[in-house]
N, C-alpha and C. Protein backbone atom coordinates (compact mmCIF):
# COMPACT_ATOMS: atom_id res chain seq x y z
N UNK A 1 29.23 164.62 124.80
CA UNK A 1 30.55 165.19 124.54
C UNK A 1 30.71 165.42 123.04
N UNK A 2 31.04 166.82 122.59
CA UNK A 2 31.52 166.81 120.85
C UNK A 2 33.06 166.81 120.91
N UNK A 3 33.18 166.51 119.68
CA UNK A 3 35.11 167.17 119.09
C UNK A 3 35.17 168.23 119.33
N UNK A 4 36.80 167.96 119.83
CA UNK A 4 37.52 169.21 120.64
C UNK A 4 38.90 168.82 119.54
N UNK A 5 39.08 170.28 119.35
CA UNK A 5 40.29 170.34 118.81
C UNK A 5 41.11 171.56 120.07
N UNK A 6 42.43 171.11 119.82
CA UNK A 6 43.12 172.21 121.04
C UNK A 6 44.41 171.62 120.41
N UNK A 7 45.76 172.45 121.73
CA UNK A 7 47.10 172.18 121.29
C UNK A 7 46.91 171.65 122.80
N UNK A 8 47.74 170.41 122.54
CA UNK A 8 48.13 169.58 123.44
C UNK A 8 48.88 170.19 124.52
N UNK A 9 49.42 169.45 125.58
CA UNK A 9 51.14 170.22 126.87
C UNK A 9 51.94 169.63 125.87
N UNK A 10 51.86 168.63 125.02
CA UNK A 10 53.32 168.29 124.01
C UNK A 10 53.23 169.25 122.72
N UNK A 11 52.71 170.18 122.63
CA UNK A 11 52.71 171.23 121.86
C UNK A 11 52.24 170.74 120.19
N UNK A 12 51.32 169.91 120.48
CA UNK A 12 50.60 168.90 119.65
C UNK A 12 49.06 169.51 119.29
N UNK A 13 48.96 169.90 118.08
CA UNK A 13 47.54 169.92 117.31
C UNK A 13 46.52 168.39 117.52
N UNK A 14 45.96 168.28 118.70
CA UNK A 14 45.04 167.34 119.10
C UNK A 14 43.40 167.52 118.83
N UNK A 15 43.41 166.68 117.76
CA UNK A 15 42.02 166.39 117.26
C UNK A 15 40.94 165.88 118.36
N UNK A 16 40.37 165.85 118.81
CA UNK A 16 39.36 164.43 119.72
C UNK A 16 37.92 164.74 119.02
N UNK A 17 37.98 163.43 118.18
CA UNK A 17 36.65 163.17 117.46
C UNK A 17 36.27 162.18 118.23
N UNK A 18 34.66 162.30 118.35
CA UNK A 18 33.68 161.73 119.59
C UNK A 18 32.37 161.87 118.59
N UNK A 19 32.08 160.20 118.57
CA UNK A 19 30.89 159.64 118.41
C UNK A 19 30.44 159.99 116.50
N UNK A 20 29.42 159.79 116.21
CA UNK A 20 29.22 160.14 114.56
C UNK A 20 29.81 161.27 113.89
N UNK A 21 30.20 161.46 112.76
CA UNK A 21 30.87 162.68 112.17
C UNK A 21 30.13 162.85 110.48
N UNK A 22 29.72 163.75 110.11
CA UNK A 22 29.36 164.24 108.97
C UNK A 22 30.30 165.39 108.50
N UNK A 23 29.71 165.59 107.13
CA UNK A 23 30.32 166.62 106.43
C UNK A 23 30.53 168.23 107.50
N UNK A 24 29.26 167.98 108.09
CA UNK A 24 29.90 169.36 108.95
C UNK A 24 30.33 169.12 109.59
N UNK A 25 30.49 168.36 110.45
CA UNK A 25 31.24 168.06 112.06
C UNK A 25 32.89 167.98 111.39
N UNK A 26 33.19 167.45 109.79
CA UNK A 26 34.22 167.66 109.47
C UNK A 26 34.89 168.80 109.45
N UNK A 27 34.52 169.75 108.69
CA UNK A 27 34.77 170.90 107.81
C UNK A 27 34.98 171.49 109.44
N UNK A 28 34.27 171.83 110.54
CA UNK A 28 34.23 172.33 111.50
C UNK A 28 35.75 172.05 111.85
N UNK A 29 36.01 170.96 112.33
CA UNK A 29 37.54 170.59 112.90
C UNK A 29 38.61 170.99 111.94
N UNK A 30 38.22 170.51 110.55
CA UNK A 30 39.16 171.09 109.80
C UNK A 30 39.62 172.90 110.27
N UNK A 31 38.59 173.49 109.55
CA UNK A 31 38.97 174.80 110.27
C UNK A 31 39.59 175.13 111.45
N UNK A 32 39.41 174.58 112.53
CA UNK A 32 39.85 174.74 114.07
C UNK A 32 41.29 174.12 113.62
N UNK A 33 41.62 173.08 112.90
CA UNK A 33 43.17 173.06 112.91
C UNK A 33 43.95 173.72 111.71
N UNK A 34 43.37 173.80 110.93
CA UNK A 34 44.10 175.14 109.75
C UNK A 34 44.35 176.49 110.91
N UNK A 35 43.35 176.69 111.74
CA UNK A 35 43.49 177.85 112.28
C UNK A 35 45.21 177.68 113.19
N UNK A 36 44.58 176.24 113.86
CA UNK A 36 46.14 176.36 114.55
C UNK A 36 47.00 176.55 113.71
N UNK A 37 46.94 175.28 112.15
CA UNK A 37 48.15 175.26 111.85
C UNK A 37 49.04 176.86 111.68
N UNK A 38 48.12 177.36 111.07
CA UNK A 38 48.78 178.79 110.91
C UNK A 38 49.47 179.19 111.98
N UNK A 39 48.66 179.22 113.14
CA UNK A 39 49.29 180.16 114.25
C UNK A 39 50.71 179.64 114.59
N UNK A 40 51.10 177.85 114.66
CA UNK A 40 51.91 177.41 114.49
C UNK A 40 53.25 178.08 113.74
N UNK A 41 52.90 178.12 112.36
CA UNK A 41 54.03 178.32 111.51
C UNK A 41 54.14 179.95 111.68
N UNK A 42 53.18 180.75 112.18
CA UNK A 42 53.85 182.12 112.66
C UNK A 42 54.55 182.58 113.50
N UNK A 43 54.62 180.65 114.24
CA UNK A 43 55.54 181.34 115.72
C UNK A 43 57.03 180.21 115.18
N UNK A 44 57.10 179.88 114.06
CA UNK A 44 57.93 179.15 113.52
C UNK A 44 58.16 177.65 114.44
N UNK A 45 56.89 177.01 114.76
CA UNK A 45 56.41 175.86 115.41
C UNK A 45 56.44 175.00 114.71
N UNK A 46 56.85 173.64 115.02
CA UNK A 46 56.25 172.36 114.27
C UNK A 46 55.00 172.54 114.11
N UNK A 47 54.56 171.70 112.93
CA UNK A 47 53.08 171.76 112.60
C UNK A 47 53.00 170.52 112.67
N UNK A 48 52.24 169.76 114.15
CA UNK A 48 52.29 167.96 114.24
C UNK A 48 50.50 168.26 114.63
N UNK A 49 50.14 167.40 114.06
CA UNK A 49 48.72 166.92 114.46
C UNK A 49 48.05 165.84 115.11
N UNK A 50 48.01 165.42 115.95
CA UNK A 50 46.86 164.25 116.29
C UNK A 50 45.82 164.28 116.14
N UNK A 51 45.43 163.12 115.19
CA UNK A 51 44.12 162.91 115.26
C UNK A 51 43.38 161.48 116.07
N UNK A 52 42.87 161.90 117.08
CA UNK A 52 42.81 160.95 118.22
C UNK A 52 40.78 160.40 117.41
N UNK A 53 41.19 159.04 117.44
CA UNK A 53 39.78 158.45 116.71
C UNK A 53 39.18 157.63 117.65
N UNK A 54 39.91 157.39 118.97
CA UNK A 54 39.56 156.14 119.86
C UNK A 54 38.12 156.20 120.14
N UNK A 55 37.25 157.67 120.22
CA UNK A 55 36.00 158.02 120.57
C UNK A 55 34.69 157.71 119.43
N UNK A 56 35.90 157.69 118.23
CA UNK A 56 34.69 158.06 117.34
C UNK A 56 33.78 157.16 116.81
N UNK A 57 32.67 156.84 116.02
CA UNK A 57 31.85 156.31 116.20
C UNK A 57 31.90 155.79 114.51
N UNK A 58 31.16 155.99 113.33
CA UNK A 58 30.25 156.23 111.94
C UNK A 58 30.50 157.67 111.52
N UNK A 59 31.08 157.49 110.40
CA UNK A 59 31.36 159.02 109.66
C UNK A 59 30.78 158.23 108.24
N UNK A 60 30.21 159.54 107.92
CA UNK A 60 29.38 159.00 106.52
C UNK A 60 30.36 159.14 105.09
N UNK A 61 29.89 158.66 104.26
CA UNK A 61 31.03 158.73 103.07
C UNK A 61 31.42 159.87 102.73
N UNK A 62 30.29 160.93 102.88
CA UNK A 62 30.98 162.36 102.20
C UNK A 62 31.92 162.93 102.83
N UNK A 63 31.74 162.87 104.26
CA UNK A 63 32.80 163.08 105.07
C UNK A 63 34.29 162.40 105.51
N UNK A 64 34.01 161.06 104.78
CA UNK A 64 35.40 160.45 104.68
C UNK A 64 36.25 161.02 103.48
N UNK A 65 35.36 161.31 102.32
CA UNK A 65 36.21 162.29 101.16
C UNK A 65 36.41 163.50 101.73
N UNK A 66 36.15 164.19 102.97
CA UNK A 66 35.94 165.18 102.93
C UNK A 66 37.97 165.33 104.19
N UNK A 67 37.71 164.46 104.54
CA UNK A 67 39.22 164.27 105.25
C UNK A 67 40.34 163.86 104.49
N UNK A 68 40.00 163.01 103.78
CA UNK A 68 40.96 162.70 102.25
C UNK A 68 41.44 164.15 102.22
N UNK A 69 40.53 165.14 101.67
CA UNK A 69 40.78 166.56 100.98
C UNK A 69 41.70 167.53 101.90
N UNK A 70 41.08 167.62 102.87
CA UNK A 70 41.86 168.08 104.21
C UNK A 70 43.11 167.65 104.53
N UNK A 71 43.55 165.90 104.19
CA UNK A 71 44.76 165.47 104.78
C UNK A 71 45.65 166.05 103.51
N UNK A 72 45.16 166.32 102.37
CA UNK A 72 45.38 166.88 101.10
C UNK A 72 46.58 168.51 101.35
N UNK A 73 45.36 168.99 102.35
CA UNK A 73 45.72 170.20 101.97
C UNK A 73 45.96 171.54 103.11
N UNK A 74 45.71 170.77 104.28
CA UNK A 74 46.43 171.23 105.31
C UNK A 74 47.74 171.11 105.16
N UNK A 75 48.25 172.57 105.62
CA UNK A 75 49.73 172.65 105.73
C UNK A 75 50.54 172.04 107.37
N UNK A 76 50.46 170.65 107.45
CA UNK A 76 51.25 170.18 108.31
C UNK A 76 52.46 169.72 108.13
N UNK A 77 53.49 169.56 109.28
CA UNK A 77 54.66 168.45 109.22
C UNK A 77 54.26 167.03 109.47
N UNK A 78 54.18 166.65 110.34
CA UNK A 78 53.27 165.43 110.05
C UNK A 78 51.85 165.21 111.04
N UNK A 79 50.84 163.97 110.78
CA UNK A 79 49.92 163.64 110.99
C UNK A 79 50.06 162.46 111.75
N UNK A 80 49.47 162.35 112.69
CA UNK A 80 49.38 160.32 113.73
C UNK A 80 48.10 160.58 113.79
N UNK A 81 47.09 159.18 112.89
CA UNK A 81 45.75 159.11 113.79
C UNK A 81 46.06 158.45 114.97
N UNK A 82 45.54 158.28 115.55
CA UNK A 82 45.21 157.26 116.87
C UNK A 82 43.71 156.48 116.94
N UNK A 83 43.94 155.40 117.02
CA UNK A 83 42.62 154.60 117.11
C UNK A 83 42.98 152.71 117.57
N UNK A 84 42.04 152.45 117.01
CA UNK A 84 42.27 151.11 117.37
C UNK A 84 42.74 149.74 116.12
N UNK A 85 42.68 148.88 116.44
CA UNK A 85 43.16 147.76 114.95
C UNK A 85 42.12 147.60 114.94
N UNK A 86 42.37 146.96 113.68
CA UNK A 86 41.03 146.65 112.74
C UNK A 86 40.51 146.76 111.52
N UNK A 87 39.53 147.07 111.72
CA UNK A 87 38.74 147.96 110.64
C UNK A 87 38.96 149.19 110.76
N UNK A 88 38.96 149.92 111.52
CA UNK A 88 39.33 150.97 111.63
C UNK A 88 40.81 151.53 110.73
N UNK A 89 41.92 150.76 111.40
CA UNK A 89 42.87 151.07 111.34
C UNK A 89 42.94 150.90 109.32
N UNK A 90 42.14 149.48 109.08
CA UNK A 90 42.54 148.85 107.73
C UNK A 90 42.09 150.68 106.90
N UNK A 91 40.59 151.13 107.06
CA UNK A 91 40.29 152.41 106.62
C UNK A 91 40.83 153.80 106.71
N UNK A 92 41.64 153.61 107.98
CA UNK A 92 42.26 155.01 108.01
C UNK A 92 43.93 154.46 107.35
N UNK A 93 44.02 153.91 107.12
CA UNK A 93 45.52 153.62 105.91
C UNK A 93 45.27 153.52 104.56
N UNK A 94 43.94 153.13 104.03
CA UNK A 94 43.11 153.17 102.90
C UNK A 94 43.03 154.91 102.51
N UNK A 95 42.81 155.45 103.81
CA UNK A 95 42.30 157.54 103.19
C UNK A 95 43.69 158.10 103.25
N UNK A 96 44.95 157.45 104.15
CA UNK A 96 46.43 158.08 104.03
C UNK A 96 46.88 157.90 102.86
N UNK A 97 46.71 156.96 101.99
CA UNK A 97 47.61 156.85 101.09
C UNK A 97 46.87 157.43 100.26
N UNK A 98 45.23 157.77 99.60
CA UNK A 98 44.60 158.18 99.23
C UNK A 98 45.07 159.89 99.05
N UNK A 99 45.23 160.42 100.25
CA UNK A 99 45.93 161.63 100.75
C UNK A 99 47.48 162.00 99.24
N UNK A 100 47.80 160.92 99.08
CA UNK A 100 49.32 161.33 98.56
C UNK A 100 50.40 161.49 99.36
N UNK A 101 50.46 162.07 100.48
CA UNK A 101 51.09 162.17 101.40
C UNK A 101 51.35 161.32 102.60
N UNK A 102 51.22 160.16 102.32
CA UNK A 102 51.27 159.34 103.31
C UNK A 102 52.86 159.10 104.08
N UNK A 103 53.98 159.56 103.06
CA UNK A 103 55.23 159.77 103.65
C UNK A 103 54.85 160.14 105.50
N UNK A 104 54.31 161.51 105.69
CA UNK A 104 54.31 162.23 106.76
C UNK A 104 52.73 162.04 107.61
N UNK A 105 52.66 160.61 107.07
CA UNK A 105 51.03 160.41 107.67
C UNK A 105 51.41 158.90 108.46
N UNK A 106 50.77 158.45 109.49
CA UNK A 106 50.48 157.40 109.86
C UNK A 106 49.75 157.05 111.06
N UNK A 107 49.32 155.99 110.97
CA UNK A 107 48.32 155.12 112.18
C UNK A 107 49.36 155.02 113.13
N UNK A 108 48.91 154.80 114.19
CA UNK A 108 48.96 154.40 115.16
C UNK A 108 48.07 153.64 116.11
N UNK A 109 48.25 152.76 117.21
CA UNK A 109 47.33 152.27 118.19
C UNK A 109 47.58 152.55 119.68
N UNK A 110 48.71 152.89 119.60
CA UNK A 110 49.22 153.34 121.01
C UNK A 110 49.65 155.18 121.38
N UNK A 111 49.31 155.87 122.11
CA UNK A 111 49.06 157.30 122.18
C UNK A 111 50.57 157.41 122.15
N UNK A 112 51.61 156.78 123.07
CA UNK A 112 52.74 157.13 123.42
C UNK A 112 53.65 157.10 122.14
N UNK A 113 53.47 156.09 121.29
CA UNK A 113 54.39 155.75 119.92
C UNK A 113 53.90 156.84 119.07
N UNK A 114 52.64 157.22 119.34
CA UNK A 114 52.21 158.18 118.00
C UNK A 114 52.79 159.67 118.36
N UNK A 115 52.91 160.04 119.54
CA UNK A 115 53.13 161.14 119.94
C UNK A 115 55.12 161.42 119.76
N UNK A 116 55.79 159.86 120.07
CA UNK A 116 57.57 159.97 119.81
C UNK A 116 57.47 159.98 118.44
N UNK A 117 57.08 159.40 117.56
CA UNK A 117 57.13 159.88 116.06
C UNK A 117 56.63 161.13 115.54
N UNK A 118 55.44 161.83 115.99
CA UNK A 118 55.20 163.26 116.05
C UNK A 118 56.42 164.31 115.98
N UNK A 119 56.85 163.63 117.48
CA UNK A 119 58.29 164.74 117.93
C UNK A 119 59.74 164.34 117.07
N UNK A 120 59.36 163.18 116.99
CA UNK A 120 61.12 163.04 115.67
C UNK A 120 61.58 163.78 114.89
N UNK A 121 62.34 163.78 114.33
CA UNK A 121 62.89 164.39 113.11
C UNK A 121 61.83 164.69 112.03
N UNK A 122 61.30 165.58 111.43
CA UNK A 122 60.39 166.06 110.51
C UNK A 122 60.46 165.24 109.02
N UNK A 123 59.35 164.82 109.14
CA UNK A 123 59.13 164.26 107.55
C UNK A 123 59.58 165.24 106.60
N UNK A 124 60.36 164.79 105.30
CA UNK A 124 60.41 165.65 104.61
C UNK A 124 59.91 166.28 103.05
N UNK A 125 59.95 166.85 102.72
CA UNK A 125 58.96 167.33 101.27
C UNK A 125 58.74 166.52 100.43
N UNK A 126 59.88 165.82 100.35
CA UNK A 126 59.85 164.62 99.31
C UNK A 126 59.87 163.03 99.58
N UNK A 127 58.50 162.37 99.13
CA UNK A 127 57.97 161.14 99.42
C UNK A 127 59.41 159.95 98.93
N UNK A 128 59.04 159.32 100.13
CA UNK A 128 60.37 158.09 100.54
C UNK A 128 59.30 156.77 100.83
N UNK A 129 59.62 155.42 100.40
CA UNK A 129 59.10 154.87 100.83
C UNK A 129 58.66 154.19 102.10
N UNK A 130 57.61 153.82 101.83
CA UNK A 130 56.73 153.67 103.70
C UNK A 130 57.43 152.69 104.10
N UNK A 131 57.86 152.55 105.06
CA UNK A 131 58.09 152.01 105.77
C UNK A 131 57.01 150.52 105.42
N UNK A 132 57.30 148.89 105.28
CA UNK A 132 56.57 147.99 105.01
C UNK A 132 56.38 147.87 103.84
N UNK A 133 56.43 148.94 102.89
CA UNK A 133 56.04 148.86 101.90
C UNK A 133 56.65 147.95 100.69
């Protein structure tokens, strides 16, 4: 099975990364959701993303900078990974805040919580503090 990117039935930019990821397997998905995002904001759509990690495996370092850059500079409203606790989770809150944008970014472990914060009220332009913080 590879990553599938698609729009969800909740009208959700759904990532599904599966098994090792490199610099290309990045750049690849990236593109597939810039593509949505656009199509999104031409139909004057939320721009929400999931990025579903529960599958994924070892991503090498260049490719962890290489999502940093992406969470950078994709034009979304907001971002939910999905994955598990852990290590995982400790690293993907390590590359959100890295991002700058972590206002409109966050983990999750449960599909259902990540998806009602997706649909909430829209993060807005200007960074507020995180929640915990």
């Amino acid at each position: 099975m590879s990553n599938r990117v698609y729009l969800n039935s909740d009208g959700i930019i759904e990532i599904e990364v599966v098994g090792d990821q490199n610099v290309a397997s990045v750049e690849l998905m990236g593109r597939e959701v810039d593509t949505l995002l656009t199509e999104r904001r031409a139909l004057g759509k939320p721009s929400l993303v999931l990025d579903n990690l529960l599958q994924m495996k070892q991503v090498d370092s260049d490719a962890r900078k290489l999502v940093v850059e992406l969470g950078k500079r994709l034009d979304y409203d907001r971002l939910a990974m999905l994955g598990t606790s852990g290590i995982l989770q400790f690293g993907a809150n390590l590359m959100l805040r890295a991002t700058g944008r972590s206002y409109k970014m966050r983990y999750f472990v449960d599909r259902a919580e990540a998806i009602e914060w997706l649909k909430s009220a829209p993060a807005s332009d200007k960074p507020s503090k995180m929640p915990g913080a």
